[in-house]
Protein backbone atom coordinates (compact mmCIF):
# COMPACT_ATOMS: atom_id res chain seq x y z
CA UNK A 1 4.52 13.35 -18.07
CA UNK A 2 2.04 13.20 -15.35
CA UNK A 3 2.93 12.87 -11.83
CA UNK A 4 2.73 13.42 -8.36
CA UNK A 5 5.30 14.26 -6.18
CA UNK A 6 5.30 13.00 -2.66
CA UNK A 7 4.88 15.20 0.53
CA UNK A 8 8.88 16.19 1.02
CA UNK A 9 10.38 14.69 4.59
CA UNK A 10 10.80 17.24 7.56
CA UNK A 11 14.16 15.48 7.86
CA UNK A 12 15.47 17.68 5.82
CA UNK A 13 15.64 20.19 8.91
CA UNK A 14 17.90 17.61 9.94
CA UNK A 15 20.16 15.78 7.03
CA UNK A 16 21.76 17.34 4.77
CA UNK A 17 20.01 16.71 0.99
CA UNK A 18 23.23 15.64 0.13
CA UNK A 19 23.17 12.71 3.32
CA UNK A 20 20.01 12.01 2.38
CA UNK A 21 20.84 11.19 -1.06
CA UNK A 22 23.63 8.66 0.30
CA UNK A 23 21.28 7.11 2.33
CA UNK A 24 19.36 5.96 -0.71
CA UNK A 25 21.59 4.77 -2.59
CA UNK A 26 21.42 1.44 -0.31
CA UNK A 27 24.30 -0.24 1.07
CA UNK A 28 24.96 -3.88 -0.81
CA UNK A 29 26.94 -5.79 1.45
CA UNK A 30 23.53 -5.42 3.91
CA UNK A 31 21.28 -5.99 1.69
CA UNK A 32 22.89 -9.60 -0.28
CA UNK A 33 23.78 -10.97 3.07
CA UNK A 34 21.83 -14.07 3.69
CA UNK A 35 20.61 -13.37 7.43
CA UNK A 36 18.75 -16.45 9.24
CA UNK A 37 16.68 -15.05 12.30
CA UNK A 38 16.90 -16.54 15.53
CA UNK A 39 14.32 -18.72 16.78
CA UNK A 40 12.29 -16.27 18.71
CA UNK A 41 12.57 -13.79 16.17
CA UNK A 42 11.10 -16.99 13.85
CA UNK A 43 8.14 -16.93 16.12
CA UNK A 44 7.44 -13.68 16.95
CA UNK A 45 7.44 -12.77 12.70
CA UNK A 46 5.13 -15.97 12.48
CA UNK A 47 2.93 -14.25 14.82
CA UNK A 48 2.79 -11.06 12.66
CA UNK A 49 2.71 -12.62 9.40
CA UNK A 50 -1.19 -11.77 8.55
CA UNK A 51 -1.73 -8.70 7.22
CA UNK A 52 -3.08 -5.53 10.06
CA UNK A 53 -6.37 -3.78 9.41
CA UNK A 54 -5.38 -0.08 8.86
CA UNK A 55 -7.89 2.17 11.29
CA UNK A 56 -7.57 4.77 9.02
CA UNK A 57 -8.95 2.85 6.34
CA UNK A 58 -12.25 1.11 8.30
CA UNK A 59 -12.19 5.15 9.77
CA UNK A 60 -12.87 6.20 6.34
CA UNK A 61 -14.81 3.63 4.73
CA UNK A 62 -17.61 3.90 7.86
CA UNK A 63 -17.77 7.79 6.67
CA UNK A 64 -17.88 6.53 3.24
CA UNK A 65 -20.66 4.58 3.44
CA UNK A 66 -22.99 6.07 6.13
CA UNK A 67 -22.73 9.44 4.48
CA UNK A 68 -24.00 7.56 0.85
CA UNK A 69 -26.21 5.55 2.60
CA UNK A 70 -28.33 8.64 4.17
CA UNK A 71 -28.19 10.31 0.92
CA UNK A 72 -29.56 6.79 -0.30
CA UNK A 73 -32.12 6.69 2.14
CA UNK A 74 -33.43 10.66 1.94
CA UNK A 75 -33.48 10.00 -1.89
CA UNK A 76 -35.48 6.76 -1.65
CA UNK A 77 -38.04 8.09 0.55
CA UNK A 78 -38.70 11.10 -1.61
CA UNK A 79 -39.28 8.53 -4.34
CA UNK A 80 -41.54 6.58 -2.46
CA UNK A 81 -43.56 9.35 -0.77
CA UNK A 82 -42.63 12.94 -2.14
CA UNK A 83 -43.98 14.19 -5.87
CA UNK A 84 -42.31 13.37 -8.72
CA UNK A 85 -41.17 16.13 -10.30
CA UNK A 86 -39.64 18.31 -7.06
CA UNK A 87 -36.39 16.96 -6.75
CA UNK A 88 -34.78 20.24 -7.28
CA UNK A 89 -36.07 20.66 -3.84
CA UNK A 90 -35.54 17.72 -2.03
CA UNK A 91 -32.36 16.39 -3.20
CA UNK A 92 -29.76 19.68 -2.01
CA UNK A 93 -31.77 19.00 1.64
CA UNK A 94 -31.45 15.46 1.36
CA UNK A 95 -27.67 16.23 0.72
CA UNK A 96 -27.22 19.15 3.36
CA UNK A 97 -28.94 16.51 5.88
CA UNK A 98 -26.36 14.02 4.97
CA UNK A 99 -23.28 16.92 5.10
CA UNK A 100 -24.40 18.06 8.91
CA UNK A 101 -24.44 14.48 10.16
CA UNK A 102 -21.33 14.11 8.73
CA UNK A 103 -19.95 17.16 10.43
CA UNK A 104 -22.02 16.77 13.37
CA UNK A 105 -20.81 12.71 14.01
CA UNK A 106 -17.07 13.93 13.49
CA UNK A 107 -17.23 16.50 15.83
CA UNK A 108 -18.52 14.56 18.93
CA UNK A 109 -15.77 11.44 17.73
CA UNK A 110 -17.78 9.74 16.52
CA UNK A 111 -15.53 8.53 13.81
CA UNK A 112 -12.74 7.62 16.14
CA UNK A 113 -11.74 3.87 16.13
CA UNK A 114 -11.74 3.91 20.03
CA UNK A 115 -15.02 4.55 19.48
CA UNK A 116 -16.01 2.15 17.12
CA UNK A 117 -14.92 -0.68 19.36
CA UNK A 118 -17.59 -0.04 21.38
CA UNK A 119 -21.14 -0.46 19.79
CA UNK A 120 -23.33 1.26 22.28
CA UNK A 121 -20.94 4.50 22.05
CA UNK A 122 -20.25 4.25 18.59
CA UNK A 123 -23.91 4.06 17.75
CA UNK A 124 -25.04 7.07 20.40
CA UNK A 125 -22.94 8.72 18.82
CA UNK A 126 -23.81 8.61 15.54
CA UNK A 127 -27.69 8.40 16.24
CA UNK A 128 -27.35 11.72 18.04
CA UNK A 129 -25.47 13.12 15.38
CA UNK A 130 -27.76 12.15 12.43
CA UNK A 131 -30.70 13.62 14.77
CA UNK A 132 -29.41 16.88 15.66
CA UNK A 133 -28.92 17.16 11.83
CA UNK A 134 -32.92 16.75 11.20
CA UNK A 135 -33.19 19.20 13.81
CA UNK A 136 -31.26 21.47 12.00
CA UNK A 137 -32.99 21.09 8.77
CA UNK A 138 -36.18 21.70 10.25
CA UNK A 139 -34.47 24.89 12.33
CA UNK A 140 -33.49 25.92 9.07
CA UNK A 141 -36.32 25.16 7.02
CA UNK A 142 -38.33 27.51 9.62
CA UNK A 143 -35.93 30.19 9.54
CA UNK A 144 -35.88 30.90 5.87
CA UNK A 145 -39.53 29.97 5.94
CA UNK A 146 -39.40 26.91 2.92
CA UNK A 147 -40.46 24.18 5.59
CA UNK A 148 -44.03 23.91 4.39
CA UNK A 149 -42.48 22.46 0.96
CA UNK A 150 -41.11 19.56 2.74
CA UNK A 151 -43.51 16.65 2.85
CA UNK A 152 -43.61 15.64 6.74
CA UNK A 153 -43.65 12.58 5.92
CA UNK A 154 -40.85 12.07 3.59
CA UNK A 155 -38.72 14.11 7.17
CA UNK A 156 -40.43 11.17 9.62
CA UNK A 157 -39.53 8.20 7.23
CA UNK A 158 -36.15 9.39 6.62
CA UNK A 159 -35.40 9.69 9.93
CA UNK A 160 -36.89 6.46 11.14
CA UNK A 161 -35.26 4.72 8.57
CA UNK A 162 -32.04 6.43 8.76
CA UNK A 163 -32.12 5.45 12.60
CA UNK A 164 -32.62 2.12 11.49
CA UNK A 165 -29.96 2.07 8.73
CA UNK A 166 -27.18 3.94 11.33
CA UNK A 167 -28.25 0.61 13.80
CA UNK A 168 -27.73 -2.10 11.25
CA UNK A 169 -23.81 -0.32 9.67
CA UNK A 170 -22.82 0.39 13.34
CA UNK A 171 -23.61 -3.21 14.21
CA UNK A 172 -21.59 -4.56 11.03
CA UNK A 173 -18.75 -2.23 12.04
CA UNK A 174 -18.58 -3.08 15.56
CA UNK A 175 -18.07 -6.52 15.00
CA UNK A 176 -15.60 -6.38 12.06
CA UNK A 177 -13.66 -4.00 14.70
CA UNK A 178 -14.00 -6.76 17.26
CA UNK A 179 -13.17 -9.23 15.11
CA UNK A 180 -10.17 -7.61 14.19
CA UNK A 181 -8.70 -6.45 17.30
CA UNK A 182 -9.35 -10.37 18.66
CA UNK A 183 -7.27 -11.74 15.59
CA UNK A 184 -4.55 -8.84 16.97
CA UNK A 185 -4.80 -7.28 13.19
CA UNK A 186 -6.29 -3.82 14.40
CA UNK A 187 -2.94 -2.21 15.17
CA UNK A 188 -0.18 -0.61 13.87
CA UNK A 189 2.84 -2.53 14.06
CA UNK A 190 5.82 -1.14 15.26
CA UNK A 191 9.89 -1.90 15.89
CA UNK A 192 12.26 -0.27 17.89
CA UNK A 193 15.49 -0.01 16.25
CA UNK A 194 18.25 0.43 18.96
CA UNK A 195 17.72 -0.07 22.62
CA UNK A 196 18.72 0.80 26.20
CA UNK A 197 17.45 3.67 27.90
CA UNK A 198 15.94 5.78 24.88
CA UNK A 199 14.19 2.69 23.68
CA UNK A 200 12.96 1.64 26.92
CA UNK A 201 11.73 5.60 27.28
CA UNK A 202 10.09 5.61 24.14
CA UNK A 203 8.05 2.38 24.49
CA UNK A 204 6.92 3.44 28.03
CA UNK A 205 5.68 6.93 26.56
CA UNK A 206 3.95 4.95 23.87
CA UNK A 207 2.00 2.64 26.28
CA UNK A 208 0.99 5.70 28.11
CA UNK A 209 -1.35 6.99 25.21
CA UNK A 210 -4.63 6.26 26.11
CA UNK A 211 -5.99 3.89 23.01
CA UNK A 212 -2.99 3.73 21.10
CA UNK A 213 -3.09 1.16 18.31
CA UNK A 214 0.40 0.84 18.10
CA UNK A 215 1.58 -2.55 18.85
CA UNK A 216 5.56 -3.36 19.57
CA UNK A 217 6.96 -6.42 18.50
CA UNK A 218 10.48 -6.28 19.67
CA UNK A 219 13.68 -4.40 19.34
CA UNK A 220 16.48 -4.70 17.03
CA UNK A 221 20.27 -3.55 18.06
CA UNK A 222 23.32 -4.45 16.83
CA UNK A 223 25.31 -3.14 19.95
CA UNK A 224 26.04 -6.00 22.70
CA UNK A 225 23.99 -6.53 25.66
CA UNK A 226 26.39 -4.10 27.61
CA UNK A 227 24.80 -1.13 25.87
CA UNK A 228 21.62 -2.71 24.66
CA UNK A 229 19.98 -5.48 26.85
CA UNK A 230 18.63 -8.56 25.96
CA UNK A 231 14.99 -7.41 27.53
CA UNK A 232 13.90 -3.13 27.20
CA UNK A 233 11.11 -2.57 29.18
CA UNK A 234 9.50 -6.16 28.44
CA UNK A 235 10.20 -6.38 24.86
CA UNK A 236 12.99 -8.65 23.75
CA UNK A 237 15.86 -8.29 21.49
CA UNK A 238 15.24 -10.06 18.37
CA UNK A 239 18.20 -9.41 16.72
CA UNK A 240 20.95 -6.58 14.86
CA UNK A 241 19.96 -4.05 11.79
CA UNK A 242 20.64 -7.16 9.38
CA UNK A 243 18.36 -9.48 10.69
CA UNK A 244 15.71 -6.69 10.90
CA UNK A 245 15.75 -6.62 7.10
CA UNK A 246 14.55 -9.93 7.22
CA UNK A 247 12.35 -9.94 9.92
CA UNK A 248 10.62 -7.48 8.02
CA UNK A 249 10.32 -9.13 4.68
CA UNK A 250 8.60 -12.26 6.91
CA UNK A 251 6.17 -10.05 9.36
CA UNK A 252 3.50 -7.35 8.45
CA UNK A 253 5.63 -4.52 9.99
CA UNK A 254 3.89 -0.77 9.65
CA UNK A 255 6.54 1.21 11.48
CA UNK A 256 10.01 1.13 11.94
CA UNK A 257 10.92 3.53 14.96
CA UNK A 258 14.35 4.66 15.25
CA UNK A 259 15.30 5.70 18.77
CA UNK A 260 19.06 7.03 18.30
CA UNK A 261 18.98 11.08 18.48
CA UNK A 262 19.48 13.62 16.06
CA UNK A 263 23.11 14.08 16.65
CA UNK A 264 24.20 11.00 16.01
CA UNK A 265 23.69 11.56 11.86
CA UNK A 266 26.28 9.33 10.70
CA UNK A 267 24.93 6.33 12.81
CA UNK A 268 21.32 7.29 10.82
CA UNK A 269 22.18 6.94 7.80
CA UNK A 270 23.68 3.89 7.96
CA UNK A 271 20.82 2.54 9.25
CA UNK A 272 18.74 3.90 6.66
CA UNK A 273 21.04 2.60 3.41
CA UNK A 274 19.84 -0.25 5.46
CA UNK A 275 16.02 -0.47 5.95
CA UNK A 276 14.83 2.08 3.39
CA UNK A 277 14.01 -1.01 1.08
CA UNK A 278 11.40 -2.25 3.03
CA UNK A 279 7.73 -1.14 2.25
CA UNK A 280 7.46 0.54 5.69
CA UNK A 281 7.33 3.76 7.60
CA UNK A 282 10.67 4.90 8.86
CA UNK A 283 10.58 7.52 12.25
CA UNK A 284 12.90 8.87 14.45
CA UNK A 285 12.07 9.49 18.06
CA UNK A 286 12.17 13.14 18.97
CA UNK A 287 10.83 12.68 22.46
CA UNK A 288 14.01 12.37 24.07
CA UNK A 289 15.79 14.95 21.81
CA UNK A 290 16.90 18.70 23.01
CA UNK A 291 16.60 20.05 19.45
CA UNK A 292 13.50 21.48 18.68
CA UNK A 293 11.50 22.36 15.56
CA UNK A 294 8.40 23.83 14.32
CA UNK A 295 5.07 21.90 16.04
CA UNK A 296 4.70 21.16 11.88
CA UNK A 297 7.65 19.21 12.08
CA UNK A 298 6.79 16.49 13.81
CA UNK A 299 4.11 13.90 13.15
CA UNK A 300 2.37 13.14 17.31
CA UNK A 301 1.42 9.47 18.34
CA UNK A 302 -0.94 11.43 21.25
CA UNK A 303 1.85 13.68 22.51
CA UNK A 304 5.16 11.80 21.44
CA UNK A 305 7.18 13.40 18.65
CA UNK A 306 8.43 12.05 15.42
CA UNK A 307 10.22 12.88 12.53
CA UNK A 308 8.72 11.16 9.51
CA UNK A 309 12.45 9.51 7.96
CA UNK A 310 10.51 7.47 5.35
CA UNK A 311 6.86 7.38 4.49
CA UNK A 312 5.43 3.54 2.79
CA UNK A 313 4.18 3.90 -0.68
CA UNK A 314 1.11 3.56 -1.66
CA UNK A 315 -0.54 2.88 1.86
CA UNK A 316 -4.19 3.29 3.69
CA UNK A 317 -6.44 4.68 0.84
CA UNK A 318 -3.66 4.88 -2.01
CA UNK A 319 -3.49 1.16 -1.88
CA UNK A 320 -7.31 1.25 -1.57
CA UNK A 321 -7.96 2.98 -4.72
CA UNK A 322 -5.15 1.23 -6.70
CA UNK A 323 -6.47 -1.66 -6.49
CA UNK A 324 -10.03 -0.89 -7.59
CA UNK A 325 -7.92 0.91 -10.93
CA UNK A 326 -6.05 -2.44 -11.11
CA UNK A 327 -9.70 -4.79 -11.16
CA UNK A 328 -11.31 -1.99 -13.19
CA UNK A 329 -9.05 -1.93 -16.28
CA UNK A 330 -7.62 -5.45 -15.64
CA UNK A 331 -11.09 -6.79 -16.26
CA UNK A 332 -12.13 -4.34 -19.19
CA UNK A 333 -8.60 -5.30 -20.58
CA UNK A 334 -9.23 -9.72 -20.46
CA UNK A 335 -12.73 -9.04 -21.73
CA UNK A 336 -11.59 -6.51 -24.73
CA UNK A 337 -8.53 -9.04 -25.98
CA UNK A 338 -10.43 -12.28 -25.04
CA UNK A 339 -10.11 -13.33 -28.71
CA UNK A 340 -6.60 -12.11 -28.94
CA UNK A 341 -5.73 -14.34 -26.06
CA UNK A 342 -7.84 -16.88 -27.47
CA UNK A 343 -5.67 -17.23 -31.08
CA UNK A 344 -3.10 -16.99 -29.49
CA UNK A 345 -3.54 -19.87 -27.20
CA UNK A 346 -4.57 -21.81 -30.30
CA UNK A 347 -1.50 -20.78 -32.40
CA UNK A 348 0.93 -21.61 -29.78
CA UNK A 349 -0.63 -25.53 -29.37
CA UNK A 350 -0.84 -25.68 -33.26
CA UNK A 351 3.35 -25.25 -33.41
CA UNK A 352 4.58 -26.88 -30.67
CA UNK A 353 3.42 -29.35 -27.93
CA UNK A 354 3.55 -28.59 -24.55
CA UNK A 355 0.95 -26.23 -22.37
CA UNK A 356 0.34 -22.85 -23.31
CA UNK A 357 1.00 -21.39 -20.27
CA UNK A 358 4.60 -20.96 -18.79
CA UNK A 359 4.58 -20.18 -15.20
CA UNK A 360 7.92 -18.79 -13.62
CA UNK A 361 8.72 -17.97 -10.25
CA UNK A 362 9.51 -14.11 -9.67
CA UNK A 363 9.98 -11.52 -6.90
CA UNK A 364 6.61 -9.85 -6.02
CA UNK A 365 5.96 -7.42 -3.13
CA UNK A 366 8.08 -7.58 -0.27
CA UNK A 367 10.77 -10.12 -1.89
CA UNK A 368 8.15 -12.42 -1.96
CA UNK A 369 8.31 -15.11 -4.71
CA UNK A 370 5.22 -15.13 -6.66
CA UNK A 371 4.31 -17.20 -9.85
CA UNK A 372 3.45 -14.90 -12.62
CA UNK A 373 1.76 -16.54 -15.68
CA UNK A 374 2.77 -16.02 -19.46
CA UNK A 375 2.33 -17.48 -22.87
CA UNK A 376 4.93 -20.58 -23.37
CA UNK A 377 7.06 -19.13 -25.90
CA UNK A 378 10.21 -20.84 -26.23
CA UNK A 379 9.84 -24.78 -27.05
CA UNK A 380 8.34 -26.97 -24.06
CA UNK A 381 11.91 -28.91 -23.64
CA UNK A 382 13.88 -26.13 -23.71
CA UNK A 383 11.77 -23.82 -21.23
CA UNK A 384 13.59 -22.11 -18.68
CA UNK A 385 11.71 -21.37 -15.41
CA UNK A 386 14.73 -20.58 -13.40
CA UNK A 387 15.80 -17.46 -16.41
CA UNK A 388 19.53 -19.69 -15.96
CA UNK A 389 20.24 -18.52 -19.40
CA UNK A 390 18.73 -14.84 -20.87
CA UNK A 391 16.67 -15.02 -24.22
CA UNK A 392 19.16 -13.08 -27.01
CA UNK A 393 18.30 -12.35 -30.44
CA UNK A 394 17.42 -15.29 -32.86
CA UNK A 395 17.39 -17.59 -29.87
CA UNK A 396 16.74 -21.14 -31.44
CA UNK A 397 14.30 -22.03 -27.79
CA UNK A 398 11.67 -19.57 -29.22
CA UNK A 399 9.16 -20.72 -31.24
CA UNK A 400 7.84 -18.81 -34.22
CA UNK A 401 4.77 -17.91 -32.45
CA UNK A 402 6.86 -17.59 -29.81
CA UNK A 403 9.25 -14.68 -31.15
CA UNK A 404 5.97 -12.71 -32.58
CA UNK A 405 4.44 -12.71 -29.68
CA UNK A 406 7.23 -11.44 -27.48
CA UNK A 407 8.21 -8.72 -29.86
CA UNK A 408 4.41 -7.32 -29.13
CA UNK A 409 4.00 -8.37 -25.59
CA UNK A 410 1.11 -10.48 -25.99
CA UNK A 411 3.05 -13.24 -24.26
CA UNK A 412 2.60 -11.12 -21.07
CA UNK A 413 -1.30 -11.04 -21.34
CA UNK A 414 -1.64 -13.67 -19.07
CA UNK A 415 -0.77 -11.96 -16.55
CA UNK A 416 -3.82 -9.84 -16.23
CA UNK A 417 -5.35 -13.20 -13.92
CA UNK A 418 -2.24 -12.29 -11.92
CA UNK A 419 -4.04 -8.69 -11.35
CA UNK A 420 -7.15 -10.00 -10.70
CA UNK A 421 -5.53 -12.29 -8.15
CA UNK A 422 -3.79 -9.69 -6.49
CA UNK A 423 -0.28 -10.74 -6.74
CA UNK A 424 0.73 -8.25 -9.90
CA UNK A 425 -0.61 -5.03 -9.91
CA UNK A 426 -1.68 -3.39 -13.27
CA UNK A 427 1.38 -0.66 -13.21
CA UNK A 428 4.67 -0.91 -11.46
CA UNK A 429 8.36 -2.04 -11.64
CA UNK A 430 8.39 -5.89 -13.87
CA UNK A 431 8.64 -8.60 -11.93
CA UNK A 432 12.06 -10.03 -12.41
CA UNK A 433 13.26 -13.64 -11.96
CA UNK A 434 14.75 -14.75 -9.01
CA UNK A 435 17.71 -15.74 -10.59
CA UNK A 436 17.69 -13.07 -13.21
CA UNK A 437 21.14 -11.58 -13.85
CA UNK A 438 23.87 -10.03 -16.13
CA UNK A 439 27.24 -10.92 -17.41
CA UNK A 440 27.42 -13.43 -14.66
CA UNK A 441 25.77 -11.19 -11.81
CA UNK A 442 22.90 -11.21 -10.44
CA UNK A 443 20.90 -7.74 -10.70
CA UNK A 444 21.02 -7.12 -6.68
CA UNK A 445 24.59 -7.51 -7.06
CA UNK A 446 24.67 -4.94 -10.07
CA UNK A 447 22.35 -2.21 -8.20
CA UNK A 448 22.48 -0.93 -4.97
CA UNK A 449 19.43 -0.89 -3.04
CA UNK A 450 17.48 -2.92 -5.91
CA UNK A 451 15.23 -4.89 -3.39
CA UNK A 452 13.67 -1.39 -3.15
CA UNK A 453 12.14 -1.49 -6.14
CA UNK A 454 9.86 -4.16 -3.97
CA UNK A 455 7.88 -1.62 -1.82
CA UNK A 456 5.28 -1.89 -4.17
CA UNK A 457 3.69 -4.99 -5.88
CA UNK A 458 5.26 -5.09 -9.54
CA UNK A 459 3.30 -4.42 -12.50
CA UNK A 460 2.46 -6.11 -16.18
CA UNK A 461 3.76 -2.58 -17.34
CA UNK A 462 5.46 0.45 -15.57
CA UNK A 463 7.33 3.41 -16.37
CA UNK A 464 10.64 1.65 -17.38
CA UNK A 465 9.00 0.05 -20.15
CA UNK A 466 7.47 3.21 -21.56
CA UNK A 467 10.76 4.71 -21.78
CA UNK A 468 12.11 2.23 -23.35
CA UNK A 469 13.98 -0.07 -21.22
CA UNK A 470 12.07 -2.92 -21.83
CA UNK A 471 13.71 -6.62 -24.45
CA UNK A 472 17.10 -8.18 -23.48
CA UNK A 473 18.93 -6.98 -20.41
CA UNK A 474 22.72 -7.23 -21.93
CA UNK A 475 24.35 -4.73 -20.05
CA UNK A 476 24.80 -3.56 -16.54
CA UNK A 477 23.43 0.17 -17.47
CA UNK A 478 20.46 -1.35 -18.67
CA UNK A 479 19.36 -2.70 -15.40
CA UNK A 480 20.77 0.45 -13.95
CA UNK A 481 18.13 2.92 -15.66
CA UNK A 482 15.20 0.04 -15.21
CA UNK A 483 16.05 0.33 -11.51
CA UNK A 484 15.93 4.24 -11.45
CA UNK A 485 12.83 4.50 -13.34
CA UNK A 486 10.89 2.33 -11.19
CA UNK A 487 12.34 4.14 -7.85
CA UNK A 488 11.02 7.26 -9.43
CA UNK A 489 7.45 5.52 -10.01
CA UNK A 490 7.37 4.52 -6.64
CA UNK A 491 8.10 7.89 -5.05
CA UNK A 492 5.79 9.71 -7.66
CA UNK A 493 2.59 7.68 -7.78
CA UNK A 494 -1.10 8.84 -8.55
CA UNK A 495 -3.69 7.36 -10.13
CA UNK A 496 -3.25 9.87 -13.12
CA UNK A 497 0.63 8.55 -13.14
CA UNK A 498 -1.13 5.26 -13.58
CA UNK A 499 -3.44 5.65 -16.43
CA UNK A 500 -0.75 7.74 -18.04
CA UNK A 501 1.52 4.57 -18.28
CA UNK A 502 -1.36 2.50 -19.41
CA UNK A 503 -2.42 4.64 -22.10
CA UNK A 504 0.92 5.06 -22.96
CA UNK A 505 1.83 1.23 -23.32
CA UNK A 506 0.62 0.50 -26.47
CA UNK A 507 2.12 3.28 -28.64
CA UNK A 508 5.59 2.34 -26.50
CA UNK A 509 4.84 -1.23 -27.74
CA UNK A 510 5.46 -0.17 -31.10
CA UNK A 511 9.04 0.22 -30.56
CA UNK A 512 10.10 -3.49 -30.61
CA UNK A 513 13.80 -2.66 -31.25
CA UNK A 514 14.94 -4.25 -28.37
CA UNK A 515 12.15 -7.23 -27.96
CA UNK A 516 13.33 -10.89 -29.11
């Protein structure tokens, strides 16, 4: 097994392992309740319903791509003006050039999104860098006496067109940045859960950080307006811990902030059995708090203290690089079984009438309901979109084609478009029907603290099915173990964990005990 355990909380200074355990195993009753928001929470989650532009992520994609595209530009010059057969020599100073202004740009901020929403500093910055870099090389160069070896002008027309290059990405940059933070989608959005005089505290400390990208969007309490008023420091009340759930499954919230203090522990962990099911980061104020820890402890927004409660899966780069793995091998995967797909989609039409694609509605991400494609396999008049009835052995509404093709899984290639799309990721917990359930209950009813298999976007195939638990769902174990399994994906994740699965899928597939 190949995996990759997460970085372990600093609240464990705090809980109890034991607590902590509690607190994930979810708390039903919260979670089932249908909650319907107020009318200004309505708004204010219509307002945040677009997705936010992480500034980590443009942060590391404008290091990305300057540092390749000086490398770029040293190594194209040297083709166009240096000999042939030296680069031995010129490509380790092409690189070391490219490494300094790296270093160099980073060290005077250059990097920093406050600076990058600002062209002419952003761009100073990074000019001065890249040219104190060349003067470094040639410094050096002197200095261990190899300069002469270096074609003077392969040095001027790198640096003139590196100039250039740094003036064109910095431009680009600056007005993605400005785009973004116009739209209100460069930020980090944030809720304060609990109010009065530590929330209104907190949020004042916050605004106090000079370029802070975190942006509050309200409070959530559930104590009455004697102990938590309707307006904390010019942020409303949108609601209690219930209706934050589903404020949060509506809006694009980063950051839940918690803003009760240490001591109160049982009051915690009620509220996380509550909220750790939504893909977000859960803190707890320490600004306000007496107890102290190690300056490791805490995580700083400037100079206000956190403990990390919660971290989201799969965020900022993680998310990044998943989804190139999910295009990569999604694509590799519809090109390789093309002709599988192909016969297929002709056997099914030569059988039965009807289309050859069935389309049901299923939870994706976030709770959201997402149409995931298949092959039709039962009978077109006895299709069952709304999964009102699960498919048993020898069920007489699957076709011939129909039962083949579930027993391998081939019905499921379809959903590689989802991939593509973006809805389904490649690996991750099934998508399961809305109205998908057991002996008469639904599966939320049967699990606690199943929506949290929903932090993540599901997956055509995921560590559940490799061990096993994939075919009919008779049993409320069953759904039990599927559950665990695709908790421990999510807190486990890597892109080796990944391939692992996928390489693993079609030897699992082999097993079709359990597949009707």
């Amino acid at each position: 097994m190949i995996t990759k355990t997460r970085k372990s909380s600093d609240t464990a200074q705090v809980f109890s392992a034991e607590a902590l355990r509690e607190a994930m195993a979810g708390d039903p009753a919260g979670q089932r309740r249908t909650v319907e928001l107020n009318e200004l929470a309505k708004q204010v989650a219509e307002l945040f319903s677009t997705d936010a532009v992480s500034p980590q992520l443009i942060v590391g994609l404008t290091r990305l791509i300057e540092f390749a595209g000086l490398v770029a530009i040293g190594l194209g010059a040297y083709w166009l003006y240096g000999d042939g057969d030296q680069l031995a020599l010129y490509g380790p100073a092409t690189l070391l050039g490219a490494v300094l202004t790296f270093c160099l740009v980073q060290a005077i901020d250059g990097y920093d999104i406050s600076s990058l929403k600002h062209f002419a500093i952003q761009f100073t910055k990074a000019a001065t860098g890249f040219t104190l870099a060349m003067v470094l090389l040639v410094v050096i160069g002197f200095f261990s006496k190899i300069a002469i070896e270096y074609s003077r002008l392969w040095f001027a027309n790198w640096y003139v067109l590196g100039i250039g290059f740094i003036l064109l990405m910095r431009t680009a940059v600056w007005l993605y940045v400005r785009r973004a933070v116009s739209d209100g989608r460069l930020e980090r959005r944030a809720v304060i859960v609990g109010g009065g005089a530590p929330a209104a505290e907190l949020i004042r400390s916050l605004e106090a950080q000079k370029d802070s990208d975190i942006r509050i969007c309200g409070i959530f309490d559930d104590r009455g307006r004697e102990r938590s008023p309707a307006i904390v420091a010019g942020y409303p009340k949108l609601g209690t811990v219930p209706e934050l759930v589903e404020f949060g499954r509506k809006a694009r919230v980063d950051m839940l902030i918690v803003t009760l203090p240490m001591s109160a522990e049982k009051r915690v962990l009620q509220l996380l059995k509550r909220l750790w099911v939504l893909p977000v980061d859960i803190r707890l104020s320490a600004h306000a708090n007496k107890l102290r820890f190690r300056p490791r402890s805490y995580t700083y927004e400037g100079s206000v203290p956190f403990l990390d409660l919660f971290e989201k899966p799969i965020a900022d780069w993680d998310a990044l690089s998943k989804r190139a793995f999910d295009i990569l091998f999604s694509a590799i995967a519809l090109v390789a079984l093309s002709p599988l797909m192909l016969a297929t989609a002709i056997a099914i039409r030569l059988e039965s009438k009807g289309p050859v694609i069935f389309r049901q509605k299923r939870y994706g991400f976030n709770n959201e309901v997402i149409e995931v494609l298949k092959f039709r396999s039962m009978y077109h008049e006895m299709a069952d979109p709304l999964a009102r009835k699960v498919v048993t052995r020898d069920d007489p509404r699957v076709t011939r084609v129909g039962r083949f093709i579930r027993r391998t899984s081939i019905d499921e290639l379809p959903q590689l478009f989802n991939v593509l799309k973006g809805n389904l990721s490649l690996v991750g917990p099934r998508p399961h029907a809305v109205n998908a359930h057991t002996q008469n209950r639904l599966w939320d009813d049967v699990v606690d603290g199943y929506f949290a298999r929903h932090r993540v976007k599901p997956g055509v195939t995921g560590w559940a099915q490799i061990n096993g638990w994939r075919g009919e769902v008779d049993s409320e174990d069953k759904i039990r173990e599927r559950v665990n399994c695709d908790l421990y994906y999510i807190e486990n994740w890597s892109l080796l964990f990944d391939l692992y699965i996928v390489l693993m899928t079609p030897i699992r597939l082999l097993n079709t005990e359990h597949a009707y």
